[in-house]
Protein backbone atom coordinates (compact mmCIF):
# COMPACT_ATOMS: atom_id res chain seq x y z
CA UNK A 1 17.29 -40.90 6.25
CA UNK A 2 14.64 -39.22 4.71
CA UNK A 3 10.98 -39.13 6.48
CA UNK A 4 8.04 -41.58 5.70
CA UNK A 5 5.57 -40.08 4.07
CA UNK A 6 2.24 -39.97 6.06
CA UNK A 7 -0.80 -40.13 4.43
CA UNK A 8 -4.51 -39.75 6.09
CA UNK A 9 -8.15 -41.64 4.93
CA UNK A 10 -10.56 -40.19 5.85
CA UNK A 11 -13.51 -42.10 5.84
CA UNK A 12 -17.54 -41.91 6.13
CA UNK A 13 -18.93 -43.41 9.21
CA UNK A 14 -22.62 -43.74 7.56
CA UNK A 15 -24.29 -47.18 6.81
CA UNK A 16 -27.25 -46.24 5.58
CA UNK A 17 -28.77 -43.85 2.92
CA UNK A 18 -31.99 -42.17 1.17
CA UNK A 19 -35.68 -42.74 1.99
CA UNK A 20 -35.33 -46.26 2.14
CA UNK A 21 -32.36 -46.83 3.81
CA UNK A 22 -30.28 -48.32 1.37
CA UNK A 23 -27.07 -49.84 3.13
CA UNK A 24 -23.73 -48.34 2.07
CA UNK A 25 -20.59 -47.14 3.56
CA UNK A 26 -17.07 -46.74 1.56
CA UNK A 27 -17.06 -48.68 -1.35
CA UNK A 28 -14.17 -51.38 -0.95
CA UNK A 29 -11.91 -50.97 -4.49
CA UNK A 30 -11.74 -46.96 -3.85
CA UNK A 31 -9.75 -47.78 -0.28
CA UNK A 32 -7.84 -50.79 -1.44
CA UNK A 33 -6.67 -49.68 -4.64
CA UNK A 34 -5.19 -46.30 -3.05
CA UNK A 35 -3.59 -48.25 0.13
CA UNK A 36 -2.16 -50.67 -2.28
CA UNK A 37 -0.28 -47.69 -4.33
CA UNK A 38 0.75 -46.03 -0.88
CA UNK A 39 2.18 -48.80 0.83
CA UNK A 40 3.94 -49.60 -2.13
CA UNK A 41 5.98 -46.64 -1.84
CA UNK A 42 6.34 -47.02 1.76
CA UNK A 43 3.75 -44.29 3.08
CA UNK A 44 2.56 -44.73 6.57
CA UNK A 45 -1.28 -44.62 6.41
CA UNK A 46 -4.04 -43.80 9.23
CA UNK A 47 -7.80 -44.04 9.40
CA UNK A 48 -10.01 -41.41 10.43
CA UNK A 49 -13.69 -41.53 10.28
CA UNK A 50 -16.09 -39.02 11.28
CA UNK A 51 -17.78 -41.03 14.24
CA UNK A 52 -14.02 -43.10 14.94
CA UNK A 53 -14.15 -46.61 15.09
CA UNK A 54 -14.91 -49.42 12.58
CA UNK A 55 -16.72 -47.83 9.30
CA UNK A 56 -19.33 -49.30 7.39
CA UNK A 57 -17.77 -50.99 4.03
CA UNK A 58 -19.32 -51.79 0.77
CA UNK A 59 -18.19 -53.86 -1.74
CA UNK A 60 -17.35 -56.58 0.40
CA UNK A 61 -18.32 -59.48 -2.21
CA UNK A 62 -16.08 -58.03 -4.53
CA UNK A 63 -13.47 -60.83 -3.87
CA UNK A 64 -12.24 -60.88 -7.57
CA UNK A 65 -10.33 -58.19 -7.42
CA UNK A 66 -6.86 -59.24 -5.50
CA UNK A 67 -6.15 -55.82 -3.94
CA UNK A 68 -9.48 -55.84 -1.97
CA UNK A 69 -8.94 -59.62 -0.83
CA UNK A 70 -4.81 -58.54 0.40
CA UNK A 71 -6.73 -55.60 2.33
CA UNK A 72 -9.44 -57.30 3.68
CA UNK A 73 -7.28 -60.05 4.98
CA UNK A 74 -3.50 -57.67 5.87
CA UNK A 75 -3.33 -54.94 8.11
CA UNK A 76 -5.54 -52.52 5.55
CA UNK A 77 -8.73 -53.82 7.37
CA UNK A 78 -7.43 -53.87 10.84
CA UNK A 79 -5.86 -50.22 10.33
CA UNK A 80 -9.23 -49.40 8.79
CA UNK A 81 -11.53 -51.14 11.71
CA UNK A 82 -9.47 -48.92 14.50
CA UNK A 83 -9.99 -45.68 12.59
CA UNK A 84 -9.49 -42.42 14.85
CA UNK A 85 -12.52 -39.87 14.97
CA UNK A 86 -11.08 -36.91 13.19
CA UNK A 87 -12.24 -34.79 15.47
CA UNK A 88 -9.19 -36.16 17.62
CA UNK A 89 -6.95 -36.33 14.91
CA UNK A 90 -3.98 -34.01 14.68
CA UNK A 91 -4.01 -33.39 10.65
CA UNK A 92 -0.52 -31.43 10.77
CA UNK A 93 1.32 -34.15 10.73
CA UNK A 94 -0.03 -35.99 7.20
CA UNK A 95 1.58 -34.76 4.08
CA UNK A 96 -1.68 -35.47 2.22
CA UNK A 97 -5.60 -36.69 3.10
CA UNK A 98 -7.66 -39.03 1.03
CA UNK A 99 -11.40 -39.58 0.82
CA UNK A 100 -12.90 -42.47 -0.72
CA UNK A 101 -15.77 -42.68 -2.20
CA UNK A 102 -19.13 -45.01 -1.71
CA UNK A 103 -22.76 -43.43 -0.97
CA UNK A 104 -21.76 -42.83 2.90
CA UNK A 105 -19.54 -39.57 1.83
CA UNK A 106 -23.09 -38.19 0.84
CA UNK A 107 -24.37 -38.67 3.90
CA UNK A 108 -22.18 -37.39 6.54
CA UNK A 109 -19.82 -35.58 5.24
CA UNK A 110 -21.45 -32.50 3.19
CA UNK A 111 -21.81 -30.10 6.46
CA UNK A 112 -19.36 -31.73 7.90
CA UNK A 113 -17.41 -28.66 9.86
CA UNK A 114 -14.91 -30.67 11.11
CA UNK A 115 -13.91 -32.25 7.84
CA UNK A 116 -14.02 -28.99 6.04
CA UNK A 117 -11.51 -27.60 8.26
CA UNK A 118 -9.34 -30.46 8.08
CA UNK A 119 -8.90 -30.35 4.22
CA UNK A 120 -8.83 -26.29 3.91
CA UNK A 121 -5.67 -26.74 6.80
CA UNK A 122 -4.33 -29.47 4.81
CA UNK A 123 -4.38 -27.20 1.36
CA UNK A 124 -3.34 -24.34 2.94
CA UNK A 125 -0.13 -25.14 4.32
CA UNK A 126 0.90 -26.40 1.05
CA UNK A 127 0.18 -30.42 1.20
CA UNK A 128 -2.07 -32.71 -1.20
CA UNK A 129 -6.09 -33.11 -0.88
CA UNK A 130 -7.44 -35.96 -2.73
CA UNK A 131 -10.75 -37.30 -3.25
CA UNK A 132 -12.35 -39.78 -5.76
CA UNK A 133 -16.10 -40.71 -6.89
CA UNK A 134 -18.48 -39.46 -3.71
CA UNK A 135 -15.32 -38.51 -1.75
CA UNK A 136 -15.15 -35.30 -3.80
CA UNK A 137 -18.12 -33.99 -1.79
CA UNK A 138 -16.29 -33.33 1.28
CA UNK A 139 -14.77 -30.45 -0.82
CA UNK A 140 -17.86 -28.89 -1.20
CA UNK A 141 -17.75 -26.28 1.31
CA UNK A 142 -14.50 -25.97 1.92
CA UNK A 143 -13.14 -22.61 2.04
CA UNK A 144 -9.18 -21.28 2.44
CA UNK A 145 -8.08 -18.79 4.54
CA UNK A 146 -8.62 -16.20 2.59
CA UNK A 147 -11.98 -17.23 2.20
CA UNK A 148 -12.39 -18.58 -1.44
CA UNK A 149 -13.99 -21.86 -1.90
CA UNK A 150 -11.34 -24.70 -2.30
CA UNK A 151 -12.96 -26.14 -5.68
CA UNK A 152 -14.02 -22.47 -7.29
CA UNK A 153 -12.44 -22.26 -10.47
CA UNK A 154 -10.60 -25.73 -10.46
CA UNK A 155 -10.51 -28.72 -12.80
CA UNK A 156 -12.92 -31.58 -10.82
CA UNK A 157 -13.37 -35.16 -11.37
CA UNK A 158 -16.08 -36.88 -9.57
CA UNK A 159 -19.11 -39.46 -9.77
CA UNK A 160 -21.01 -37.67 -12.44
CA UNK A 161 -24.84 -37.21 -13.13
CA UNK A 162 -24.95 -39.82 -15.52
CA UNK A 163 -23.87 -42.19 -13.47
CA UNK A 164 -25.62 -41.58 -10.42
CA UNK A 165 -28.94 -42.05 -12.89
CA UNK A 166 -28.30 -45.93 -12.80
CA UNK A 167 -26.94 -46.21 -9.41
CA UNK A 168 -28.41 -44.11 -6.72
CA UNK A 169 -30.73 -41.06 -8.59
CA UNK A 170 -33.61 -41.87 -5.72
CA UNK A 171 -30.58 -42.12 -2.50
CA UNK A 172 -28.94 -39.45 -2.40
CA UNK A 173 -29.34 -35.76 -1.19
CA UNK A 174 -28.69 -33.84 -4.71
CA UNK A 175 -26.21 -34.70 -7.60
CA UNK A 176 -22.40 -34.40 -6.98
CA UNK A 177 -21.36 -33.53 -10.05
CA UNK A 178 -24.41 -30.36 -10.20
CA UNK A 179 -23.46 -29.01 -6.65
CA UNK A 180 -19.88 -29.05 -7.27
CA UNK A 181 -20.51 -27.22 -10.54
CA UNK A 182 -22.74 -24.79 -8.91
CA UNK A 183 -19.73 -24.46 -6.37
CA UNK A 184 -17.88 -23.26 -9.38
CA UNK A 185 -15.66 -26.19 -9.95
CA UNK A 186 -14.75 -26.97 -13.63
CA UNK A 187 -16.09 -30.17 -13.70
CA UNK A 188 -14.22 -32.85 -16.24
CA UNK A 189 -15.90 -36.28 -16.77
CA UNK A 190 -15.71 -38.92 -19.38
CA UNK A 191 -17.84 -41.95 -20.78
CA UNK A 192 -19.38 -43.56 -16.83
CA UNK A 193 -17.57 -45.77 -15.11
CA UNK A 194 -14.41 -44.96 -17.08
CA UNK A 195 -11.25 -44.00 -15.65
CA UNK A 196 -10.29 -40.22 -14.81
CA UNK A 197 -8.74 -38.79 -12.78
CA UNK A 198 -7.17 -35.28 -12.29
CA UNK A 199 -4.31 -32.53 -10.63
CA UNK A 200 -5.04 -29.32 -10.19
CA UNK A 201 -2.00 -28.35 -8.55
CA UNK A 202 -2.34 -30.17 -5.10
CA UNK A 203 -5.67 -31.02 -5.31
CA UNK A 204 -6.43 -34.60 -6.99
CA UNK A 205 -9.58 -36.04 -7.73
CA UNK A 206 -11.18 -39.25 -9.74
CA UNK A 207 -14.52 -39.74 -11.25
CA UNK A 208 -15.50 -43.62 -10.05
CA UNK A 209 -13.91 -47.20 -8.68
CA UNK A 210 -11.73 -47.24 -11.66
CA UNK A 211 -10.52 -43.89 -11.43
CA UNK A 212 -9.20 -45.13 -7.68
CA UNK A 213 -5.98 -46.03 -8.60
CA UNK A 214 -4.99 -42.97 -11.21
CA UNK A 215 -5.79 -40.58 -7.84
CA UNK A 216 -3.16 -42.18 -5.70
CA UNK A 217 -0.38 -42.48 -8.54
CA UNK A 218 -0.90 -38.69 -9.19
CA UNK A 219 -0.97 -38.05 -5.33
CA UNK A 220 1.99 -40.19 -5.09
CA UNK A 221 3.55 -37.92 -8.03
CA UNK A 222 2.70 -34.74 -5.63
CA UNK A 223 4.09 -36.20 -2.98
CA UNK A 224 7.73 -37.32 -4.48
CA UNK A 225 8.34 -33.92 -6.35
């Protein structure tokens, strides 16, 4: 009998962005579509957030799309509501993490210490870091053991600049797709809100919501080889 697989979301525990406060959190379609594709294969999934308890979602009147309606109303959202603060969490025992996307990544989780340590443990003893749209910026200081920045010199997908220019130009701190580049991360993007997503070796990202999906099935691939 072979082990489930354990898998870790980590999520953002801000509501609220920018000069004027605009209400986010983690945008629904980038944590239902990648629980979907987990349980599917029988993973065992956790919530972490970085304050613990229930996170802020957006996207919540996005009830056409049947994956976020089986979350919202199966144990996704109660798993989700009950998340652990991940300062408490033990991440040895995942065989990969997760971050989701929507603006409240930005927020909390650039300086995040905590976080940062979390994923460079998690890459350096050999399991699978994945991030997709804002997620990816919870890489952004992340350094290994030996000291080299997690993302220097590999192949990047995230929410790029010319999206953020019709979504959230006057919210946000700085540009994901410039600081990551200026982290030294070869960043790969296509036509906005297109799907993309990429491995470099254990470390898979995704560029937006439709990119959500593509992230977990090459996580998933990770995971089963």
């Amino acid at each position: 009998m072979t082990m489930k697989k354990k898998v870790l979301f980590i999520v953002s525990s801000a509501s609220q962005i920018g000069p004027k406060n605009r209400p986010t959190g983690n945008y629904l379609p980038e944590v239902s579509h990648p629980y979907h594709e987990f349980k599917q294969k029988g993973y065992d999934i956790d919530f972490a957030s970085v304050q613990g308890g229930e996170p802020p979602i957006d996207g919540l009147n996005l009830i056409d799309d049947p994956l976020n309606v089986v979350f919202l109303n199966g144990d996704g959202l109660k798993a989700m509501k009950s998340s652990k603060k991940i300062a408490d969490v033990n991440v040895k025992s995942y065989d990969a993490i997760f971050v989701p996307g929507g603006l409240g990544p930005m927020v909390d989780m650039p300086q995040n210490e905590v976080i940062q340590k979390a994923i460079a443990e998690t890459y350096d003893r050999g399991a699978v870091v994945g991030a997709v749209c804002h997620g990816p910026v919870s890489l952004l200081h992340v350094n290994l053991n030996d000291g080299t920045p997690l993302i220097k010199g590999k192949t990047i997908a995230a929410f790029s600049n010319a999206e953020e220019e019709g979504y959230a130009k006057n919210d946000v701190p700085f540009l994901l797709e410039s600081a990551l580049k200026e982290k030294g991360a070869r960043f790969l993007s296509v036509t906005p809100w297109q799907a993309n997503s990429v491995a470099d070796g254990r470390l898979v990202t995704g560029q937006n919501p439709a990119s959500a999906k593509g992230v977990a099935e090459k996580m998933i691939a990770l995971l089963e080889s």
